[in-house]
C-alpha atoms as a PDB file:
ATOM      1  CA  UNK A   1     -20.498   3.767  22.854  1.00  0.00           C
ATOM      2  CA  UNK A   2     -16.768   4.592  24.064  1.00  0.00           C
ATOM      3  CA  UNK A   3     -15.462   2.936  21.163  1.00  0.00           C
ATOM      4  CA  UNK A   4     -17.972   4.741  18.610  1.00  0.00           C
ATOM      5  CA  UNK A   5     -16.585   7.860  20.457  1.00  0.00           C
ATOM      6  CA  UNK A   6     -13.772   7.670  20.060  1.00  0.00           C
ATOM      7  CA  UNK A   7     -13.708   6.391  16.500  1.00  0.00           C
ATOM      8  CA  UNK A   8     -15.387   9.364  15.733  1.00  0.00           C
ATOM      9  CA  UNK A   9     -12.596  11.804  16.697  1.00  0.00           C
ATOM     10  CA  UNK A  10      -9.610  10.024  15.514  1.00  0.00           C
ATOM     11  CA  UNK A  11     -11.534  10.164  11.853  1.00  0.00           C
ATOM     12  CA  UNK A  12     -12.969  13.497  12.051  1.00  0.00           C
ATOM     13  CA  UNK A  13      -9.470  14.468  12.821  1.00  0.00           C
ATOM     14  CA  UNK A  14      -9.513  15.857  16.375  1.00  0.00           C
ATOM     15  CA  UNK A  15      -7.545  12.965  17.235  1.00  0.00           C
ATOM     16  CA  UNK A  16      -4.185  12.893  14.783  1.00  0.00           C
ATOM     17  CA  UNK A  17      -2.009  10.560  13.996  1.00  0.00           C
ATOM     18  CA  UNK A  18       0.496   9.824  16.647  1.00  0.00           C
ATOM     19  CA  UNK A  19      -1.633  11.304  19.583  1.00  0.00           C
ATOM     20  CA  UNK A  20      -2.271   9.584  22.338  1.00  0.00           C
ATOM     21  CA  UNK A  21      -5.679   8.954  23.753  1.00  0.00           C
ATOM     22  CA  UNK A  22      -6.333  10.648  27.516  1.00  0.00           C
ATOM     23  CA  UNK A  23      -4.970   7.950  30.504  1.00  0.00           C
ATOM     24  CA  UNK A  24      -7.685   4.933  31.177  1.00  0.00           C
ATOM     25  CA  UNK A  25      -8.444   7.140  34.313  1.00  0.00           C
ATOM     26  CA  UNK A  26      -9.699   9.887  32.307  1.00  0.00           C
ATOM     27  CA  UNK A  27     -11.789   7.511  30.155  1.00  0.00           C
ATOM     28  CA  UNK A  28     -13.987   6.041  33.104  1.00  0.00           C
ATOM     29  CA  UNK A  29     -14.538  10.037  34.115  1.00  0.00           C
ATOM     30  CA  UNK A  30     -16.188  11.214  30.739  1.00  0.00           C
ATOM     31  CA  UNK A  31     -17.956   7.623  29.881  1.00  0.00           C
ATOM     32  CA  UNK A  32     -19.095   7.455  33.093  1.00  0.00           C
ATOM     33  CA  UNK A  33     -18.807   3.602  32.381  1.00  0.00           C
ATOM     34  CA  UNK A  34     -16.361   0.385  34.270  1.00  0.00           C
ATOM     35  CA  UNK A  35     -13.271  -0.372  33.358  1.00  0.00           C
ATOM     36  CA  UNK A  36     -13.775  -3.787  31.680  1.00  0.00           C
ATOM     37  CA  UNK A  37     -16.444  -0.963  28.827  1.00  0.00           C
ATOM     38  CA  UNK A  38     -13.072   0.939  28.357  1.00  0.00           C
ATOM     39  CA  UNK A  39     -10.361  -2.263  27.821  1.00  0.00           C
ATOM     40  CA  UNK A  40     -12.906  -4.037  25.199  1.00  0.00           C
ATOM     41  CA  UNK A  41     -13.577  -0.122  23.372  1.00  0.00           C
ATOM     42  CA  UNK A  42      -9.650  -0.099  23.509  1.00  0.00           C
ATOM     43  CA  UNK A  43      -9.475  -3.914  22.097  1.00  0.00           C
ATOM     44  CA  UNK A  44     -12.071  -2.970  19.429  1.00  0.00           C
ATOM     45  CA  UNK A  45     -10.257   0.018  18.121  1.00  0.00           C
ATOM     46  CA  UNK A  46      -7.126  -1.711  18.258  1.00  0.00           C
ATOM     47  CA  UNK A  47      -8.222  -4.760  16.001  1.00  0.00           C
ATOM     48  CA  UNK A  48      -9.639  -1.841  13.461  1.00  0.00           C
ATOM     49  CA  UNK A  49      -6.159  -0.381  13.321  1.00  0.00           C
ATOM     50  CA  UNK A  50      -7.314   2.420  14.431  1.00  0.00           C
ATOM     51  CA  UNK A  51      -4.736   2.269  17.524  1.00  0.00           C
ATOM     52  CA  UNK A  52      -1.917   0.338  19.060  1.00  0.00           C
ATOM     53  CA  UNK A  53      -1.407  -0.206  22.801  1.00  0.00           C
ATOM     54  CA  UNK A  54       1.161  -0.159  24.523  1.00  0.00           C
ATOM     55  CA  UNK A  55       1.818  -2.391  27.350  1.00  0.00           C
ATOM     56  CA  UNK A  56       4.086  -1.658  30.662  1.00  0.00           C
ATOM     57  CA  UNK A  57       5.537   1.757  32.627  1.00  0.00           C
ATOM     58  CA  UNK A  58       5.375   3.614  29.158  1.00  0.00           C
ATOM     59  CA  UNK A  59       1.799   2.018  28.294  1.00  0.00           C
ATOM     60  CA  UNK A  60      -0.899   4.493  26.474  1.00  0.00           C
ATOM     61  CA  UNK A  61      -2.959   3.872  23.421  1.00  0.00           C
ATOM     62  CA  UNK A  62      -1.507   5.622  20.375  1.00  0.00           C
ATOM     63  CA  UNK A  63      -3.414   6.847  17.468  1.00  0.00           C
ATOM     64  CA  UNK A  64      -2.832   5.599  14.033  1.00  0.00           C
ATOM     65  CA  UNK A  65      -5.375   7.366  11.021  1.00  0.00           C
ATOM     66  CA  UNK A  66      -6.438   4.914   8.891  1.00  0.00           C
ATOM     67  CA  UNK A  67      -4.762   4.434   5.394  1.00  0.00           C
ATOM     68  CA  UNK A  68      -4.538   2.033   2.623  1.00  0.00           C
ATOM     69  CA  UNK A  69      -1.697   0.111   3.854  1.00  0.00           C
ATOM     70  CA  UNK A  70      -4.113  -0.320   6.685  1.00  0.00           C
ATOM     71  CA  UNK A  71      -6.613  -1.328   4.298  1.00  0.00           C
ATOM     72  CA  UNK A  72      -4.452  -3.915   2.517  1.00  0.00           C
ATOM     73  CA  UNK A  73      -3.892  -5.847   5.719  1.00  0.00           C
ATOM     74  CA  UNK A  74      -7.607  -6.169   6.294  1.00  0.00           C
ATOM     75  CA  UNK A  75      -7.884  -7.149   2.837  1.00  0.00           C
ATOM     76  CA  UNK A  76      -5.334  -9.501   2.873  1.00  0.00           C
ATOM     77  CA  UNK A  77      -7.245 -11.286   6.126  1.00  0.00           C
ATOM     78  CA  UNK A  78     -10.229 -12.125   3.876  1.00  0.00           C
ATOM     79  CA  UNK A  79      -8.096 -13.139   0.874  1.00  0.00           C
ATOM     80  CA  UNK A  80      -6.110 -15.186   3.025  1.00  0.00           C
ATOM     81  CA  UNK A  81      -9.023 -16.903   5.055  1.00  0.00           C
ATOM     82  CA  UNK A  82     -10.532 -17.802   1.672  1.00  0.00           C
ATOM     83  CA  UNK A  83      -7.335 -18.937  -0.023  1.00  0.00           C
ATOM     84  CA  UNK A  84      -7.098 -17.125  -2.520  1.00  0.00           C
ATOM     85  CA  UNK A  85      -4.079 -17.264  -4.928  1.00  0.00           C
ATOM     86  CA  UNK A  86      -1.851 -14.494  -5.556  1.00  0.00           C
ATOM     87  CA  UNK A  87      -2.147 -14.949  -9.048  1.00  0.00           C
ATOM     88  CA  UNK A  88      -5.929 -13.575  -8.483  1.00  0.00           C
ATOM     89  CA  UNK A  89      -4.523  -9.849  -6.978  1.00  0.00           C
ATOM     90  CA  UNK A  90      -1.920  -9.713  -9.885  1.00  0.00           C
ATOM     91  CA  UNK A  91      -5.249 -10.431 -12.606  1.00  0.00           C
ATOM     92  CA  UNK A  92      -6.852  -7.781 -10.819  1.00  0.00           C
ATOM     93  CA  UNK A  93      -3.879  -5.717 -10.982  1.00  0.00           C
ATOM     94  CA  UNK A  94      -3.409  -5.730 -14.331  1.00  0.00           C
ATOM     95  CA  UNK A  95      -7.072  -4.736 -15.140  1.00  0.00           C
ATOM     96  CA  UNK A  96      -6.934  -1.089 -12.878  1.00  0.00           C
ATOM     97  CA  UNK A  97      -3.656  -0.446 -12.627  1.00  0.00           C
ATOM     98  CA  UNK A  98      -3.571   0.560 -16.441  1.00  0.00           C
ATOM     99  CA  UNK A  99      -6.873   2.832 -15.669  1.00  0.00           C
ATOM    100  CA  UNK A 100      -4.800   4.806 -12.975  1.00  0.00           C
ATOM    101  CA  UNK A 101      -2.229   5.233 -15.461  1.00  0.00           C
ATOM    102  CA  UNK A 102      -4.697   6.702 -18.059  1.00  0.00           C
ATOM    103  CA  UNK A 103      -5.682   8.635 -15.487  1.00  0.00           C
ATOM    104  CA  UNK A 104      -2.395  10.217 -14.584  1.00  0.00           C
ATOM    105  CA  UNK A 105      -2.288  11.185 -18.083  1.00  0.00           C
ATOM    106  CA  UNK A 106      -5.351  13.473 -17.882  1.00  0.00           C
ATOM    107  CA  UNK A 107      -4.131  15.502 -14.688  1.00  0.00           C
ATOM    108  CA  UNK A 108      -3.673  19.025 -16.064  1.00  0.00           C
ATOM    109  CA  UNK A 109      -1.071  19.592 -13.280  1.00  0.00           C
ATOM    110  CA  UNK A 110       0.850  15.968 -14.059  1.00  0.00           C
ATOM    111  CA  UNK A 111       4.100  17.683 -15.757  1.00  0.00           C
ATOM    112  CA  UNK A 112       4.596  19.520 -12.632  1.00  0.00           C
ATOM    113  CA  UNK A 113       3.900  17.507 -10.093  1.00  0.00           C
ATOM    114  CA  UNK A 114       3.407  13.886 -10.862  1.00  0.00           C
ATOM    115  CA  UNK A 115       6.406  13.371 -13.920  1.00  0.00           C
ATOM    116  CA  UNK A 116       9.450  14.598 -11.726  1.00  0.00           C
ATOM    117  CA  UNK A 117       8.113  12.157  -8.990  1.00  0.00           C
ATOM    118  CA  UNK A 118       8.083   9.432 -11.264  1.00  0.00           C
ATOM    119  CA  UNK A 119      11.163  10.388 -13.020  1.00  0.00           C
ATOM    120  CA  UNK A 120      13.137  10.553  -9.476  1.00  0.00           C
ATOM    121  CA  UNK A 121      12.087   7.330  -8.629  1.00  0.00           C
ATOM    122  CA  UNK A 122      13.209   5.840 -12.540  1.00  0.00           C
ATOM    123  CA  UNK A 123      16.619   7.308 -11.869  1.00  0.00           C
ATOM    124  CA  UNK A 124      16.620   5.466  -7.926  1.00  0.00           C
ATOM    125  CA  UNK A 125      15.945   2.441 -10.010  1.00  0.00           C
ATOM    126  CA  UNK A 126      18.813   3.092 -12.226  1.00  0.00           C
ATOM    127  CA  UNK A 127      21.627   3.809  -8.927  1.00  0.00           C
ATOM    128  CA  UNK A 128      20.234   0.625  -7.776  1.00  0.00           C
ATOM    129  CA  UNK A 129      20.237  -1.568 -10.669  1.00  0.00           C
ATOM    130  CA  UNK A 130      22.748  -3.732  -9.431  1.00  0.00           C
ATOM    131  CA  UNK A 131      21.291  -3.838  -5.814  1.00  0.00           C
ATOM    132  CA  UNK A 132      18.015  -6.490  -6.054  1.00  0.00           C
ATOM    133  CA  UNK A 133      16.220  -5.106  -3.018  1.00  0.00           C
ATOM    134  CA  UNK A 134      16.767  -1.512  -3.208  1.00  0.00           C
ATOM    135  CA  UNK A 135      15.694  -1.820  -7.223  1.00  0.00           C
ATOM    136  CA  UNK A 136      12.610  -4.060  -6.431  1.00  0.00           C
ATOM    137  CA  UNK A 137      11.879  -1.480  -3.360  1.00  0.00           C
ATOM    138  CA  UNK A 138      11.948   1.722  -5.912  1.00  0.00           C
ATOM    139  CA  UNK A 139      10.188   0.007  -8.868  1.00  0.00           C
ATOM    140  CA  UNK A 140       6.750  -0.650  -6.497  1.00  0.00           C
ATOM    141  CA  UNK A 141       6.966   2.975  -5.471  1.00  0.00           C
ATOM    142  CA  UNK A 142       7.006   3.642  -8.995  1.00  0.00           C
ATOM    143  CA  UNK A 143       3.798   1.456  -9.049  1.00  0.00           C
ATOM    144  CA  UNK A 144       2.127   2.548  -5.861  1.00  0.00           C
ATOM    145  CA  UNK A 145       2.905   6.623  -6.991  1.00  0.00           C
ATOM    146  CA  UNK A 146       0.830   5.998 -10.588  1.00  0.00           C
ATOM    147  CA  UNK A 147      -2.290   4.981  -7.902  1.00  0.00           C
ATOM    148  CA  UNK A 148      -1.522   7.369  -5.269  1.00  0.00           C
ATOM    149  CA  UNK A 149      -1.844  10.767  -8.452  1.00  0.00           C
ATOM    150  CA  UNK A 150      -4.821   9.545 -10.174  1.00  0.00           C
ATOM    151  CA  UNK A 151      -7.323  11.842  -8.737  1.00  0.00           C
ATOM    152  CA  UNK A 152     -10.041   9.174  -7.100  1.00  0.00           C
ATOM    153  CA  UNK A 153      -9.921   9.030  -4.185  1.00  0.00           C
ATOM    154  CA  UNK A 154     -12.055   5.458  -4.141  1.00  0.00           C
ATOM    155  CA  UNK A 155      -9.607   3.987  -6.458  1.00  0.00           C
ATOM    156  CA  UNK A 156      -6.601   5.451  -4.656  1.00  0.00           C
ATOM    157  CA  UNK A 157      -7.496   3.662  -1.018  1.00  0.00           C
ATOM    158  CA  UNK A 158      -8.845   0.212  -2.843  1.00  0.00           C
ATOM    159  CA  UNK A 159      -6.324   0.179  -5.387  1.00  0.00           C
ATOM    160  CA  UNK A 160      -3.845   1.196  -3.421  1.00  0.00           C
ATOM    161  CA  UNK A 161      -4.459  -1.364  -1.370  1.00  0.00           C
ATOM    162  CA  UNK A 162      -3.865  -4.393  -3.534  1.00  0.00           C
ATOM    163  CA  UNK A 163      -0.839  -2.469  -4.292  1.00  0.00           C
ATOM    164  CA  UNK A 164       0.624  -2.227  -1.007  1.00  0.00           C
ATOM    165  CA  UNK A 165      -0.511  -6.312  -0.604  1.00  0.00           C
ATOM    166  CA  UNK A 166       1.003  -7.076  -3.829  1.00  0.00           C
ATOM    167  CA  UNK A 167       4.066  -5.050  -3.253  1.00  0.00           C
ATOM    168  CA  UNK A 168       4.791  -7.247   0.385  1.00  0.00           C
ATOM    169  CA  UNK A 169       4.234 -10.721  -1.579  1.00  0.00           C
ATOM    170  CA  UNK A 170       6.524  -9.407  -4.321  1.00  0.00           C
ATOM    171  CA  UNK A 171       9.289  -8.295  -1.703  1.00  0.00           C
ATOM    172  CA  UNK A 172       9.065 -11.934  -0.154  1.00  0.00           C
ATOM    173  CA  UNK A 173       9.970 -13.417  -3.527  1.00  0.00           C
ATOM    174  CA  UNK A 174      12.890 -11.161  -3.842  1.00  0.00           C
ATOM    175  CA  UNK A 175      14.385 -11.961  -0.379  1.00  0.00           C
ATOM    176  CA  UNK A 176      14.094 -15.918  -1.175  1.00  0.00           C
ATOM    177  CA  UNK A 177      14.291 -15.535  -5.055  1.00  0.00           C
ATOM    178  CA  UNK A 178      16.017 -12.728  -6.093  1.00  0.00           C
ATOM    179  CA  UNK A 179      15.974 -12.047  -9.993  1.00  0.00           C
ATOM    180  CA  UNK A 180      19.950 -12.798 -11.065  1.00  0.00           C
ATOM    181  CA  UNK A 181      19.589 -10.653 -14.330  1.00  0.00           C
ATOM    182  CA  UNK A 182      20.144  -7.003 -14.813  1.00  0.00           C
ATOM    183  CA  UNK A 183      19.148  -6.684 -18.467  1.00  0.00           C
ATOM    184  CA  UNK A 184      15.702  -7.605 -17.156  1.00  0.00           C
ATOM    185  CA  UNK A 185      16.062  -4.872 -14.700  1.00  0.00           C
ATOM    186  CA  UNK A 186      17.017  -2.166 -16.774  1.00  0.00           C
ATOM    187  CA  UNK A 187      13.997  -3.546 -19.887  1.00  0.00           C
ATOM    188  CA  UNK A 188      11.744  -2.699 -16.805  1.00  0.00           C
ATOM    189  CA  UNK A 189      13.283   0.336 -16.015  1.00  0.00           C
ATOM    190  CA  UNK A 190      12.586   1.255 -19.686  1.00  0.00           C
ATOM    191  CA  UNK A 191       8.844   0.267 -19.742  1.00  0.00           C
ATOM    192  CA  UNK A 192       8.758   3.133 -16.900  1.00  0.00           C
ATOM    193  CA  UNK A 193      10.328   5.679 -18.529  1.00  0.00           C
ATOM    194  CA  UNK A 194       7.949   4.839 -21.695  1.00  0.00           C
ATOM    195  CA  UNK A 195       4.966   5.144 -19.437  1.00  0.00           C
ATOM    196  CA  UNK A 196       6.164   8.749 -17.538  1.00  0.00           C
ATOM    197  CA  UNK A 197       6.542  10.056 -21.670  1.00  0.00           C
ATOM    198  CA  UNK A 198       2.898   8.628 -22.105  1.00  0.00           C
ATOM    199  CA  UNK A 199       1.704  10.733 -19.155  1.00  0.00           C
ATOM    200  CA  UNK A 200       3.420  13.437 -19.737  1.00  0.00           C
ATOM    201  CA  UNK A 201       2.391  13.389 -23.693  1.00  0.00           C
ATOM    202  CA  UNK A 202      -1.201  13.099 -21.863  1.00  0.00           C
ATOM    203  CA  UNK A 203      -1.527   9.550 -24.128  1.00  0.00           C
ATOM    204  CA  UNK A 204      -4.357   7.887 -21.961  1.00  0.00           C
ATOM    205  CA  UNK A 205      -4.361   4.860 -24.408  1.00  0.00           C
ATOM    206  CA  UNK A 206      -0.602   4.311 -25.270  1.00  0.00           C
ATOM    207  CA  UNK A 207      -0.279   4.896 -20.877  1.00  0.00           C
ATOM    208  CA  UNK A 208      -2.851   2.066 -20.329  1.00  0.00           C
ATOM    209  CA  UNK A 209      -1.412  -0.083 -23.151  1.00  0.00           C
ATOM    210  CA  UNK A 210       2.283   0.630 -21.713  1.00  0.00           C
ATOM    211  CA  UNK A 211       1.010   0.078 -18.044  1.00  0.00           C
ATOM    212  CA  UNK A 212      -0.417  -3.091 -19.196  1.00  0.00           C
ATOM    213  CA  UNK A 213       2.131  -4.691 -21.166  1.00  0.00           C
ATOM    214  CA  UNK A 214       4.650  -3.801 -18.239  1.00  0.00           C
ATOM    215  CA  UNK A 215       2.261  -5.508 -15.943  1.00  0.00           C
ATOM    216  CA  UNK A 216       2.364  -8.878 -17.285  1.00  0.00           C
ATOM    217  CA  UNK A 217       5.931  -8.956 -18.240  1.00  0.00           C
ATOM    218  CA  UNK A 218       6.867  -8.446 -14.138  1.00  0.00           C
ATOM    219  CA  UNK A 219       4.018 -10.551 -12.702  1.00  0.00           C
ATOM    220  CA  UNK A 220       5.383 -13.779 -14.959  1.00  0.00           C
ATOM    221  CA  UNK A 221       8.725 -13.822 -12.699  1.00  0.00           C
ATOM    222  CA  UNK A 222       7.184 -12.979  -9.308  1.00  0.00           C
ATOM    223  CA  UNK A 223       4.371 -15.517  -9.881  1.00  0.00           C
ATOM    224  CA  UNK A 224       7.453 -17.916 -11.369  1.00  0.00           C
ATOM    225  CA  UNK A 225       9.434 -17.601  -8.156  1.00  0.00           C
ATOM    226  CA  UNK A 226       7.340 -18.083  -5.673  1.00  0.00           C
ATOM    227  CA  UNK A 227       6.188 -21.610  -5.321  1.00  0.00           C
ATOM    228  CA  UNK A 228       3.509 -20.934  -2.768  1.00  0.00           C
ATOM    229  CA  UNK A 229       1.158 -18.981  -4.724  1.00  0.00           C
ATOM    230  CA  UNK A 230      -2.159 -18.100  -1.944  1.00  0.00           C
ATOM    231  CA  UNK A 231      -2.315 -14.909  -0.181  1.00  0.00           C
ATOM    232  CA  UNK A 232      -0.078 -14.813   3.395  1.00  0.00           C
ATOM    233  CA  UNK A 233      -1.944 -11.748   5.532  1.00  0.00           C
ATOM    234  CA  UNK A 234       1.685 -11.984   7.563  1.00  0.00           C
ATOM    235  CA  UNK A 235       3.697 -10.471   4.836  1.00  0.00           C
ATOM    236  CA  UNK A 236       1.328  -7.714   4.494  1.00  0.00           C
ATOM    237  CA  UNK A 237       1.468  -7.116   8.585  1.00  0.00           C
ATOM    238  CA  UNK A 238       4.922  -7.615   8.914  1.00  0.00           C
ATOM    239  CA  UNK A 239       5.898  -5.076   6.440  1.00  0.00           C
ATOM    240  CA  UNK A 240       3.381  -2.306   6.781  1.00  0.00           C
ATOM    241  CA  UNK A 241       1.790  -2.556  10.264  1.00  0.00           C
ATOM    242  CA  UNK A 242       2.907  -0.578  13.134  1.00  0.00           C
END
């Protein structure tokens, strides 16, 4: 009941991101319930994500509204328990990915608002070219940005999801692997700017074609490079969780 509660007003918004939930004290007052109902509604809530505790003289339960990154780490929890490769994510990758990106290409507002993101984060890509991590770090917010504009809302939280899991596996590679080779870099770095003049041309085939093409040209190096190929739910928590 206290954790149903309170679930209910951290997503119906009452309780925002960042808040911090009223003093255990406070709890046992409007529950009307023992202190042991209030730690496991607490422990619950925290395994969901839905908070974090902290322990000690500055302890308190802070709020945290659920998002896909969130999502990806529970994701990446049942991919990992079943052992499933990574190689798996990246085929399902390159099946919706290239939907999103036909999908950016139908948004009537995409010149104005989508295309200069995209274009900001080709020309980070570019200043970094020579710099593996701060490249590899712009080129998935290239990829997560397509998901994030699509206009579903579904597709943008499970989607967005394997991107954010994908995106913490591919980072991995690049701290023990990094790619030595600019030119393949900068061919990258042209398959985006090919796929921001498909969007903006409003070209939903040549976008998904592009988006595709581009997709298993940069999976065949990360799934080269990394010799241990199943799911690790620790990357994913270690470089999105709070």
């Amino acid at each position: 009941m206290v954790a149903s509660s309170l679930r209910n007003e951290i997503l119906s918004g009452r309780l925002k991101d960042g808040d911090t939930l009223p003093r255990q004290e406070d709890l046992l007052a409007d529950f009307k319930v023992s202190p042991p109902a209030v730690r496991e509604a607490l422990r619950i809530l925290e395994t969901e994500g839905l908070i974090s505790v902290r322990r000690g003289n500055v302890g308190g339960a802070v709020v945290h509204f659920p998002t896909a990154h969130g999502v990806a780490y529970m994701v990446s929890l049942v991919l990992h328990a079943q052992k499933t490769s990574l190689g798996d994510v990246g085929a399902a990758l390159r099946q919706l990915e290239p939907v999103c990106a036909a999908m950016c290409a139908q948004l009537p507002d995409r010149n104005e608002v989508l295309v200069p993101q995209l274009e900001a984060i080709i020309q980070d890509q570019l200043d970094a070219i020579h710099d593996v991590m701060r490249y590899n770090q712009a080129a998935r917010e290239f990829h997560e940005t397509i998901v994030a504009n699509c206009g579903n809302e579904t597709m943008i939280l499970v989607i967005g999801s394997l991107e954010s899991l994908w995106s913490a596996h591919e980072r991995h590679v690049y701290e023990i692997s990094p790619e030595p080779n600019a030119v393949v870099r900068r061919t990258a770095v042209r398959a985006h700017e090919k796929l921001v003049a498909a969007i903006a041309s409003g070209n939903t085939e040549s976008a998904a074609q592009i988006a595709r093409r581009h997709l298993d040209a940069t999976q065949a190096f990360t799934m080269s490079a990394d010799s241990n190929h199943d799911i690790n739910a620790d990357l994913v928590r270690d470089g999105h969780l709070p």
